[in-house]
N, C-alpha and C. Protein backbone atom coordinates (compact mmCIF):
# COMPACT_ATOMS: atom_id res chain seq x y z
N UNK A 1 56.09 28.45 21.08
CA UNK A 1 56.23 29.60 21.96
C UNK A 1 57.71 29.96 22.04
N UNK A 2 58.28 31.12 21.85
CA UNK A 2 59.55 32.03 22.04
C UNK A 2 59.36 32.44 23.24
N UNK A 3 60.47 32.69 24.08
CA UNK A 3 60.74 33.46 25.31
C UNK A 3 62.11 33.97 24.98
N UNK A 4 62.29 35.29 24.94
CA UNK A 4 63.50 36.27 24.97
C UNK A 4 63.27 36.56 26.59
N UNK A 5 65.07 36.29 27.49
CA UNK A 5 64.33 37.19 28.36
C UNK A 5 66.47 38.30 27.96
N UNK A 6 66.15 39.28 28.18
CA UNK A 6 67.64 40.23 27.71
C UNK A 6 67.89 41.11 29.12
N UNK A 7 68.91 40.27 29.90
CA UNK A 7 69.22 40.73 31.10
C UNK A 7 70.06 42.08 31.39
N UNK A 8 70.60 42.68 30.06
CA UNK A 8 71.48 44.04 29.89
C UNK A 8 70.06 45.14 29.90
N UNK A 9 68.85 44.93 29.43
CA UNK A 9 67.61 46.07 29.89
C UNK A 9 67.03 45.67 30.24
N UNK A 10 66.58 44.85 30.93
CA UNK A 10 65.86 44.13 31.99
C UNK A 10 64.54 44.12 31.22
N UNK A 11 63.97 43.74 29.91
CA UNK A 11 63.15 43.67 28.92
C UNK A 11 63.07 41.86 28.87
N UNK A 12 61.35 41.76 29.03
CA UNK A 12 61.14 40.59 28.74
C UNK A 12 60.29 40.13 28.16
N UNK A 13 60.17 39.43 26.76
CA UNK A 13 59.49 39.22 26.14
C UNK A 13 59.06 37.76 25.46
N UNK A 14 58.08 37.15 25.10
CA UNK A 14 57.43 36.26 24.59
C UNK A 14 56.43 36.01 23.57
N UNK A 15 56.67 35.32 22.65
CA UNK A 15 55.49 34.91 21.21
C UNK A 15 54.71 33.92 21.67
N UNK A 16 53.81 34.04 21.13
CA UNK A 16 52.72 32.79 20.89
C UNK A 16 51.88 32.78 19.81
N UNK A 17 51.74 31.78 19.25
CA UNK A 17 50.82 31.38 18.02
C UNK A 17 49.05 30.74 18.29
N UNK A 18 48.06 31.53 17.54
CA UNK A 18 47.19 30.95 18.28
C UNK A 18 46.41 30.67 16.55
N UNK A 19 45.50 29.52 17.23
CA UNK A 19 44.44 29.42 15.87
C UNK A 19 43.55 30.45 15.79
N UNK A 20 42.98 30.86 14.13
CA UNK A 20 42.09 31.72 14.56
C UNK A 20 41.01 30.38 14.75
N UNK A 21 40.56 30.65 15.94
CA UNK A 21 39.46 29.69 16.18
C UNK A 21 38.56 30.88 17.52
N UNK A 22 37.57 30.55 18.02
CA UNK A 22 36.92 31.28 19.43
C UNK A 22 37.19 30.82 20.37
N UNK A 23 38.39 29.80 20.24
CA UNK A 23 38.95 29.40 21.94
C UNK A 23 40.97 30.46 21.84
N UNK A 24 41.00 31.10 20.88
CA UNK A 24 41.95 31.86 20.65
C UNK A 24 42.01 32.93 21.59
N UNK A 25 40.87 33.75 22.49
CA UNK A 25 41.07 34.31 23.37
C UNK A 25 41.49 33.89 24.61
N UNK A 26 40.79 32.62 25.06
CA UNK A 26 41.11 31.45 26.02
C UNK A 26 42.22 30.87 26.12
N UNK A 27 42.91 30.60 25.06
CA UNK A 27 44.35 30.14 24.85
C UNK A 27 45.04 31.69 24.99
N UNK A 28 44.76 32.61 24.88
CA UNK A 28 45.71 33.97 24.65
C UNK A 28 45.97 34.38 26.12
N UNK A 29 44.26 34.32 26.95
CA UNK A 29 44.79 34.60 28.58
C UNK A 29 45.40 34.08 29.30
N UNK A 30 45.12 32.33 28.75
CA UNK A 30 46.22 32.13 29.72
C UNK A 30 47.78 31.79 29.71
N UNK A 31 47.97 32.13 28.35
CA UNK A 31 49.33 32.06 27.90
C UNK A 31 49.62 33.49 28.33
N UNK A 32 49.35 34.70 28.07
CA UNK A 32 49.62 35.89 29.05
C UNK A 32 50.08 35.73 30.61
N UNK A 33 48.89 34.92 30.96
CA UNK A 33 48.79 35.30 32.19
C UNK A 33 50.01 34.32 32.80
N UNK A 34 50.36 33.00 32.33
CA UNK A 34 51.11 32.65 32.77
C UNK A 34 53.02 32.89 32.04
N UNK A 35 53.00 33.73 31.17
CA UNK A 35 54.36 34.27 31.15
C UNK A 35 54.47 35.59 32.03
N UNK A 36 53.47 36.32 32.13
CA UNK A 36 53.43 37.21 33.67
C UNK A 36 53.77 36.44 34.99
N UNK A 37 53.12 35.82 35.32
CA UNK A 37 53.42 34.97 35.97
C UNK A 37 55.06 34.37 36.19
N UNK A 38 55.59 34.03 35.40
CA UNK A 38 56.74 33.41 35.76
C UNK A 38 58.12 34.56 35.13
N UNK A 39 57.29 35.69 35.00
CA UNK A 39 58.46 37.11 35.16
C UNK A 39 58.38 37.14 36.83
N UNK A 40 57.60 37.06 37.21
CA UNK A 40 57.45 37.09 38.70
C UNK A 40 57.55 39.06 38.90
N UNK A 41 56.24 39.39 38.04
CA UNK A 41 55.97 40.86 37.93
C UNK A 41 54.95 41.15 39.15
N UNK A 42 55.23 42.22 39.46
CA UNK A 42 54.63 42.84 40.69
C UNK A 42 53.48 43.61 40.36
N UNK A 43 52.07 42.84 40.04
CA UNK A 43 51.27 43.04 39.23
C UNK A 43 50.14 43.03 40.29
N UNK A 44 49.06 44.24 40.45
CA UNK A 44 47.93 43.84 41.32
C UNK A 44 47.03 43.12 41.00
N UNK A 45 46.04 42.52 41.03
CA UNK A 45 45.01 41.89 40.72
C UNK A 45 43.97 42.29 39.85
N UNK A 46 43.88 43.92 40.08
CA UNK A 46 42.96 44.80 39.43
C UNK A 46 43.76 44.83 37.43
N UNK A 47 44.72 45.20 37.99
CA UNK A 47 46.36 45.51 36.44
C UNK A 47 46.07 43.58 36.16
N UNK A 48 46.08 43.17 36.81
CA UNK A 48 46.42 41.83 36.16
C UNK A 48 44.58 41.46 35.36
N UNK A 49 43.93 41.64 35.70
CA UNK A 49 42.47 41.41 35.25
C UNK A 49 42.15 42.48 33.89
N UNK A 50 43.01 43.66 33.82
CA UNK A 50 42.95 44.72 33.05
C UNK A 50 43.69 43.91 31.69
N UNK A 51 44.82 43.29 31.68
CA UNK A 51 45.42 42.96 31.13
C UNK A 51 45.17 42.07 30.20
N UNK A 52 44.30 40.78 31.40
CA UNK A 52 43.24 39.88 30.78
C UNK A 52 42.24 40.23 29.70
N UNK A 53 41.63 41.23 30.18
CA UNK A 53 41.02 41.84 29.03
C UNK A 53 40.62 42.41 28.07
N UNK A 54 42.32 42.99 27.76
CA UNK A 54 42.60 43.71 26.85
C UNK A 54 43.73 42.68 25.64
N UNK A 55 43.81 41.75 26.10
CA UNK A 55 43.71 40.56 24.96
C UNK A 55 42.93 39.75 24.65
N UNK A 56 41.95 39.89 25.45
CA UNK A 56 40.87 39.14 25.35
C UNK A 56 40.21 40.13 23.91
N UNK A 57 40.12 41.08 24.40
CA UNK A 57 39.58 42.06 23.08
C UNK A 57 40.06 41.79 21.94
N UNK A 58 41.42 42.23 22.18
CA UNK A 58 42.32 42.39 20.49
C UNK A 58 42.20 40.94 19.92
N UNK A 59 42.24 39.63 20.68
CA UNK A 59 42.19 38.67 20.08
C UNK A 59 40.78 38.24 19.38
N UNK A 60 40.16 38.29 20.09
CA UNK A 60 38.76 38.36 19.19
C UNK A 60 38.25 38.67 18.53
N UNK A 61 39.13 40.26 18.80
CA UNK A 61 38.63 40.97 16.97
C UNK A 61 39.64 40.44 16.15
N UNK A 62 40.91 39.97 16.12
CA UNK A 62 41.38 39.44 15.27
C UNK A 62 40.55 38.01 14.79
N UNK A 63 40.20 36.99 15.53
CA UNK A 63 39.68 36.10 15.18
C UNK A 63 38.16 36.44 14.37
N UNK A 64 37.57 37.27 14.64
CA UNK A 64 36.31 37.75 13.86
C UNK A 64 36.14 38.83 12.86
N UNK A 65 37.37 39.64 12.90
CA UNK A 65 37.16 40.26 11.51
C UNK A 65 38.70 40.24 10.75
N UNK A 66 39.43 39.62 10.58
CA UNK A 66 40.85 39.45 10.01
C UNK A 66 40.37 38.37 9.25
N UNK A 67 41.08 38.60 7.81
CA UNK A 67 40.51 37.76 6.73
C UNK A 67 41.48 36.54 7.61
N UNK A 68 41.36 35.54 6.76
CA UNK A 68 42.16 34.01 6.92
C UNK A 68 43.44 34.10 6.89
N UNK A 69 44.13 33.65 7.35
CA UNK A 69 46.01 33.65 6.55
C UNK A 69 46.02 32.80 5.54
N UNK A 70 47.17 33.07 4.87
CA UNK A 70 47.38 32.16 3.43
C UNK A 70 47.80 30.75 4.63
N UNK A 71 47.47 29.45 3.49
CA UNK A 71 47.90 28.10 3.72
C UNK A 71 48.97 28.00 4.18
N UNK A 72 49.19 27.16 5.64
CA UNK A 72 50.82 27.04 5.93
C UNK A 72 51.38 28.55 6.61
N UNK A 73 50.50 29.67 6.80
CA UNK A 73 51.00 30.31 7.98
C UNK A 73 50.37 30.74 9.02
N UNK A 74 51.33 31.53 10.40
CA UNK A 74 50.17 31.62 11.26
C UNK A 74 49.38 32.25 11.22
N UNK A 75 48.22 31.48 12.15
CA UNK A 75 46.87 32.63 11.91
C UNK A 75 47.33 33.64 12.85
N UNK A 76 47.04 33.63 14.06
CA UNK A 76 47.49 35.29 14.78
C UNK A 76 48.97 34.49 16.00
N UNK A 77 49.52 35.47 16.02
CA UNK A 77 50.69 35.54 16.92
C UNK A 77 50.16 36.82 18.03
N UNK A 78 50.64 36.20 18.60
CA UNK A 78 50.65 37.25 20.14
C UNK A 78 51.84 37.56 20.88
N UNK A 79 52.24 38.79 20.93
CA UNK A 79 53.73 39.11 21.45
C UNK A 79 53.35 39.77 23.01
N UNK A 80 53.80 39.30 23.81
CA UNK A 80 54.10 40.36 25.47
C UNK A 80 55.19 40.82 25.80
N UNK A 81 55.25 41.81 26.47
CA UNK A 81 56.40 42.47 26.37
C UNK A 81 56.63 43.10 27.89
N UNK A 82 57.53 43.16 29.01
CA UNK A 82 57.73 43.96 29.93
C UNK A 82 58.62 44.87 30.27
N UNK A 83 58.89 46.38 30.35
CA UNK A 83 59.96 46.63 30.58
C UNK A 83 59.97 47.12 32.26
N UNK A 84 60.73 47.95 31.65
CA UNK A 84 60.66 48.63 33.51
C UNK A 84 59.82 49.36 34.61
N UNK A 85 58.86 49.77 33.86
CA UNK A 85 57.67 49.99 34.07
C UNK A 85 56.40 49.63 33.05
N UNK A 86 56.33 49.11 32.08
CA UNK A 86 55.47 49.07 31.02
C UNK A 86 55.00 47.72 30.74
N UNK A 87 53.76 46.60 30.74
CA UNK A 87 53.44 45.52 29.95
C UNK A 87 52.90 46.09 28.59
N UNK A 88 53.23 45.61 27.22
CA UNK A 88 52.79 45.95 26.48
C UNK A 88 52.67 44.70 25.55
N UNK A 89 51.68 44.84 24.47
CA UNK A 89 50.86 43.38 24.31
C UNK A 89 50.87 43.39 22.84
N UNK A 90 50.80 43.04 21.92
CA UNK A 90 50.28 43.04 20.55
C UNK A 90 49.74 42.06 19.68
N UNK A 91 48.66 42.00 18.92
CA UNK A 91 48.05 40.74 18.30
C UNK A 91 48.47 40.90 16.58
N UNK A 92 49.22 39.81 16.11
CA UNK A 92 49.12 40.28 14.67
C UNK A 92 48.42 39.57 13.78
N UNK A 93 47.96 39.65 12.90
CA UNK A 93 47.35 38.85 12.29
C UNK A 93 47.73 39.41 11.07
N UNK A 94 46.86 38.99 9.51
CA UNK A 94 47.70 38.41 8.59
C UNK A 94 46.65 39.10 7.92
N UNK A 95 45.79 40.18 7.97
CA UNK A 95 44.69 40.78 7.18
C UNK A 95 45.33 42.59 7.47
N UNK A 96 45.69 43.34 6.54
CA UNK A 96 46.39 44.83 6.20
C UNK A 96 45.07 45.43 6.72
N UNK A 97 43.75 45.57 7.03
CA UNK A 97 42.71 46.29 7.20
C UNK A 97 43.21 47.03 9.02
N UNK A 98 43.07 47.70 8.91
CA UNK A 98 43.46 48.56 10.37
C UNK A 98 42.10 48.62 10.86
N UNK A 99 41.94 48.28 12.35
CA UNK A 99 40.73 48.95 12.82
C UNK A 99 40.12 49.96 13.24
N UNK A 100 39.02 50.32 13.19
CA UNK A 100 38.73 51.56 13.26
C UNK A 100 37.63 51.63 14.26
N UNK A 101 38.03 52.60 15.20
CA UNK A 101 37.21 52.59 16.05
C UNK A 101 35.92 53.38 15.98
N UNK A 102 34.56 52.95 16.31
CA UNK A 102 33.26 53.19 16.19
C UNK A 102 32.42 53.49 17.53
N UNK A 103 31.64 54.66 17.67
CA UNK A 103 30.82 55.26 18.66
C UNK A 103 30.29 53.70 18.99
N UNK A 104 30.33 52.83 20.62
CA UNK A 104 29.66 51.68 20.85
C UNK A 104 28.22 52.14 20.98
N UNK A 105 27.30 50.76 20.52
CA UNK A 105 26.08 51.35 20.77
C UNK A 105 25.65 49.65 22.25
N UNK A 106 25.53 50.68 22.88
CA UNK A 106 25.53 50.03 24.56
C UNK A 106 24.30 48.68 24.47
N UNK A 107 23.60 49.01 23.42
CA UNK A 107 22.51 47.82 23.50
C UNK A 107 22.96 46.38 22.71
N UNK A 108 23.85 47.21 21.95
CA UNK A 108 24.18 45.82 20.89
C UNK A 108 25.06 44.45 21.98
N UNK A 109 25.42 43.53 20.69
CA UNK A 109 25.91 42.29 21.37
C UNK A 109 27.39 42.63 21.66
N UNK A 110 27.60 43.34 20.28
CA UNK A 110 28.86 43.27 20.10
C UNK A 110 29.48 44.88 19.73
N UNK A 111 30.70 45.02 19.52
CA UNK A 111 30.89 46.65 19.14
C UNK A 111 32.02 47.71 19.56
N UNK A 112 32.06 47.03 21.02
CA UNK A 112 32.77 47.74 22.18
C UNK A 112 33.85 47.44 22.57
N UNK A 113 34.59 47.02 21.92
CA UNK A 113 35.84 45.65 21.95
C UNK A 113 36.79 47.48 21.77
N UNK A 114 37.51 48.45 20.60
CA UNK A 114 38.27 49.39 20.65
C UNK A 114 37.87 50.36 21.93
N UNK A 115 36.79 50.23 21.86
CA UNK A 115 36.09 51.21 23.22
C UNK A 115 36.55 51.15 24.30
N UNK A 116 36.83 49.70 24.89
CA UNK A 116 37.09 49.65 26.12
C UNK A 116 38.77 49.41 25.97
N UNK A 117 39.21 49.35 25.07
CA UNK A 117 40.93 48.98 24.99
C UNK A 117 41.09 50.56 25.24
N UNK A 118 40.33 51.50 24.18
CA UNK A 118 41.01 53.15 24.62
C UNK A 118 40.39 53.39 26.23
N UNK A 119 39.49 52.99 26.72
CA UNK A 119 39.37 53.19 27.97
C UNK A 119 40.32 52.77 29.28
N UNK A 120 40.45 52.10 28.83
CA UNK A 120 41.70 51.52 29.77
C UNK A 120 43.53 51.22 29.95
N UNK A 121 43.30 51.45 28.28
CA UNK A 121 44.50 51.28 28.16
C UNK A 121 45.51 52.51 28.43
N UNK A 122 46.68 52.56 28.54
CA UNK A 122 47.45 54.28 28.64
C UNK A 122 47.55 54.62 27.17
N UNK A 123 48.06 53.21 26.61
CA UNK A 123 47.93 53.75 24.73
C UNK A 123 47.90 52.42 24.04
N UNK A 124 47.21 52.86 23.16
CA UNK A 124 47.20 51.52 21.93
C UNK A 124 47.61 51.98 20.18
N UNK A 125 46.98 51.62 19.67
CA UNK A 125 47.43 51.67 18.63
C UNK A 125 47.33 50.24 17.39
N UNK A 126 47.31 50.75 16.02
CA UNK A 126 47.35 49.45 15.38
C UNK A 126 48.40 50.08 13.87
N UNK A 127 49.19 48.91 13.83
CA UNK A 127 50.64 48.97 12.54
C UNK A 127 50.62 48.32 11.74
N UNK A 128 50.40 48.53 10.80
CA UNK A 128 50.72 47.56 9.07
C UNK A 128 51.69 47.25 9.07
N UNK A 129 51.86 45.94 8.66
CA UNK A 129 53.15 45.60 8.16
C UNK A 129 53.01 44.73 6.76
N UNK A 130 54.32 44.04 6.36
CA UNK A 130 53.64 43.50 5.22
C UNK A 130 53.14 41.95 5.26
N UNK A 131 53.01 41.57 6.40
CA UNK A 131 51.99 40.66 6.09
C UNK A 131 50.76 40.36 6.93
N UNK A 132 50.51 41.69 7.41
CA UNK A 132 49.17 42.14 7.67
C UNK A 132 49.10 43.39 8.63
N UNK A 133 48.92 42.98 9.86
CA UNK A 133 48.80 43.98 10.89
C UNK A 133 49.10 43.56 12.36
N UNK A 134 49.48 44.44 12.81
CA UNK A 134 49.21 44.46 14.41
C UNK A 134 48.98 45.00 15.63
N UNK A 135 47.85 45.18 16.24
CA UNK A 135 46.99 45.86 17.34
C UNK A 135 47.63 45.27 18.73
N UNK A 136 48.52 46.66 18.80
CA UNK A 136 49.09 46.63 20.39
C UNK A 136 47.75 47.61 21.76
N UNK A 137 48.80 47.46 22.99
CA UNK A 137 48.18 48.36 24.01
C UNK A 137 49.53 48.17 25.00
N UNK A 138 49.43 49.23 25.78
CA UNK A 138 50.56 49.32 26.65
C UNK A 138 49.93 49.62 27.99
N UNK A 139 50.44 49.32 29.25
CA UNK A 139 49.95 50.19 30.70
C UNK A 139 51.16 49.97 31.54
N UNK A 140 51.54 51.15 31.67
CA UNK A 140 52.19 51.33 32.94
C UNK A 140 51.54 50.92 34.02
N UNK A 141 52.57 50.14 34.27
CA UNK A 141 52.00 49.30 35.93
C UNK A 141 52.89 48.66 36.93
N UNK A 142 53.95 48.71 36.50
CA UNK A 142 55.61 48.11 37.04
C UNK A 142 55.99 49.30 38.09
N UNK A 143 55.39 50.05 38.47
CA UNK A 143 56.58 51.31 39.20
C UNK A 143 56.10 51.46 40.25
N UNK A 144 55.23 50.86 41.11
CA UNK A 144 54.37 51.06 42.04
C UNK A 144 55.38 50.68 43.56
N UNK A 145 55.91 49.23 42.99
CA UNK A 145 56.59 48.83 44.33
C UNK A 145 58.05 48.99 44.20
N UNK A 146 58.50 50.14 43.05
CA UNK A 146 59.63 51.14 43.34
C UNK A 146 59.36 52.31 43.95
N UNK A 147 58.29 52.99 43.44
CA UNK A 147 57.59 54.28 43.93
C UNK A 147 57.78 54.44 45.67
N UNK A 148 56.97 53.14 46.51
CA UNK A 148 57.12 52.86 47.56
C UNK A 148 58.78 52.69 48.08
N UNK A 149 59.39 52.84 47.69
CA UNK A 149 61.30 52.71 47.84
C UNK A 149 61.44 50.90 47.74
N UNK A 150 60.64 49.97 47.56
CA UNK A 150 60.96 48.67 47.02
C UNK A 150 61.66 48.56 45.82
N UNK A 151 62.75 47.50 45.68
CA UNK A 151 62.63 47.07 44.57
C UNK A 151 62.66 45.30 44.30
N UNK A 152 61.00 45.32 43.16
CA UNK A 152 60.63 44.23 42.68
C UNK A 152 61.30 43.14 42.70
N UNK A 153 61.33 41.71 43.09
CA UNK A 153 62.36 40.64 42.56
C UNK A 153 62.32 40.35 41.40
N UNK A 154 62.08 40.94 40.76
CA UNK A 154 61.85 40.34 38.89
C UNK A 154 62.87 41.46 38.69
N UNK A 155 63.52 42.74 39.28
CA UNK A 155 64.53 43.38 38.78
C UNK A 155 65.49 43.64 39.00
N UNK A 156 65.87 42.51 40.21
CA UNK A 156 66.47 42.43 40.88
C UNK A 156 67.46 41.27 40.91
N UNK A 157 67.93 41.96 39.33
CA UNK A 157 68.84 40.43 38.59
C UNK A 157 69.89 40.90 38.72
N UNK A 158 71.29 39.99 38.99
CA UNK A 158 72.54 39.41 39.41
C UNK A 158 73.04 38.75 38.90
């Protein structure tokens, strides 16, 4: 695990490496949840559960449709990111196929994983690179207890 934290833009960010395995979402929330956590971000419960599950998504579809990585590298990395108003998230994995999002069909098991990331998210998106890809999402959610004339202790560096 990496932790950047860069006190000149008040930008804070963190890596993590996960197996592709189906406990890769499980390991992803709560490695999220606890580098949120110790930004000491002014996050509601509702934004913080939103968040949960919008890596919960991207990671799963990485673990279920991203070919394998070559021998000896990682399978998916997970980057978080905070700025001044913005958490923004990204899963990369090691397969160039971009996803594409598909009309969900409400009865199936499975399907609905891009569906509900564009539903909730403010924006997402997915980027090639060259050694595969990576499916971000962003939400403004930091400005609430400035809005109110507060300001946050996480920005309130000295």
């Amino acid at each position: 695990m990496t932790v950047v934290t860069d006190l000149t833009s008040r930008r804070l960010s963190g890596w993590c490496d996960l197996p592709c395995s189906p406990i890769a979402s499980s390991i992803a929330r709560r490695w999220v949840s606890a580098m949120l956590a110790s930004w000491d971000l002014p996050l509601c419960a509702a934004t913080d559960a939103t968040i949960m599950e919008l890596t919960s998504e991207l990671v799963t579809n990485a673990v279920q449709h991203a070919t394998p990585p070559a021998r000896g590298s990682s399978d998916i990395r997970i980057n978080v990111r905070a700025g001044n108003t913005t958490v923004w998230l990204a899963v990369c994995d090691s397969d160039p196929t971009l996803p594409t999002q598909r009309a969900p069909d409400f009865l199936a098991e499975s399907g609905r994983g891009l569906f509900l990331v564009e539903a909730q998210a403010d924006q997402w998106g997915a980027v090639p690179h060259e050694a595969g890809k990576y499916v971000w999402f962003s939400l403004e959610c930091l400005g609430d207890a400035r809005r109110a004339g507060e300001v946050p202790a996480w920005q309130d560096i000295r």
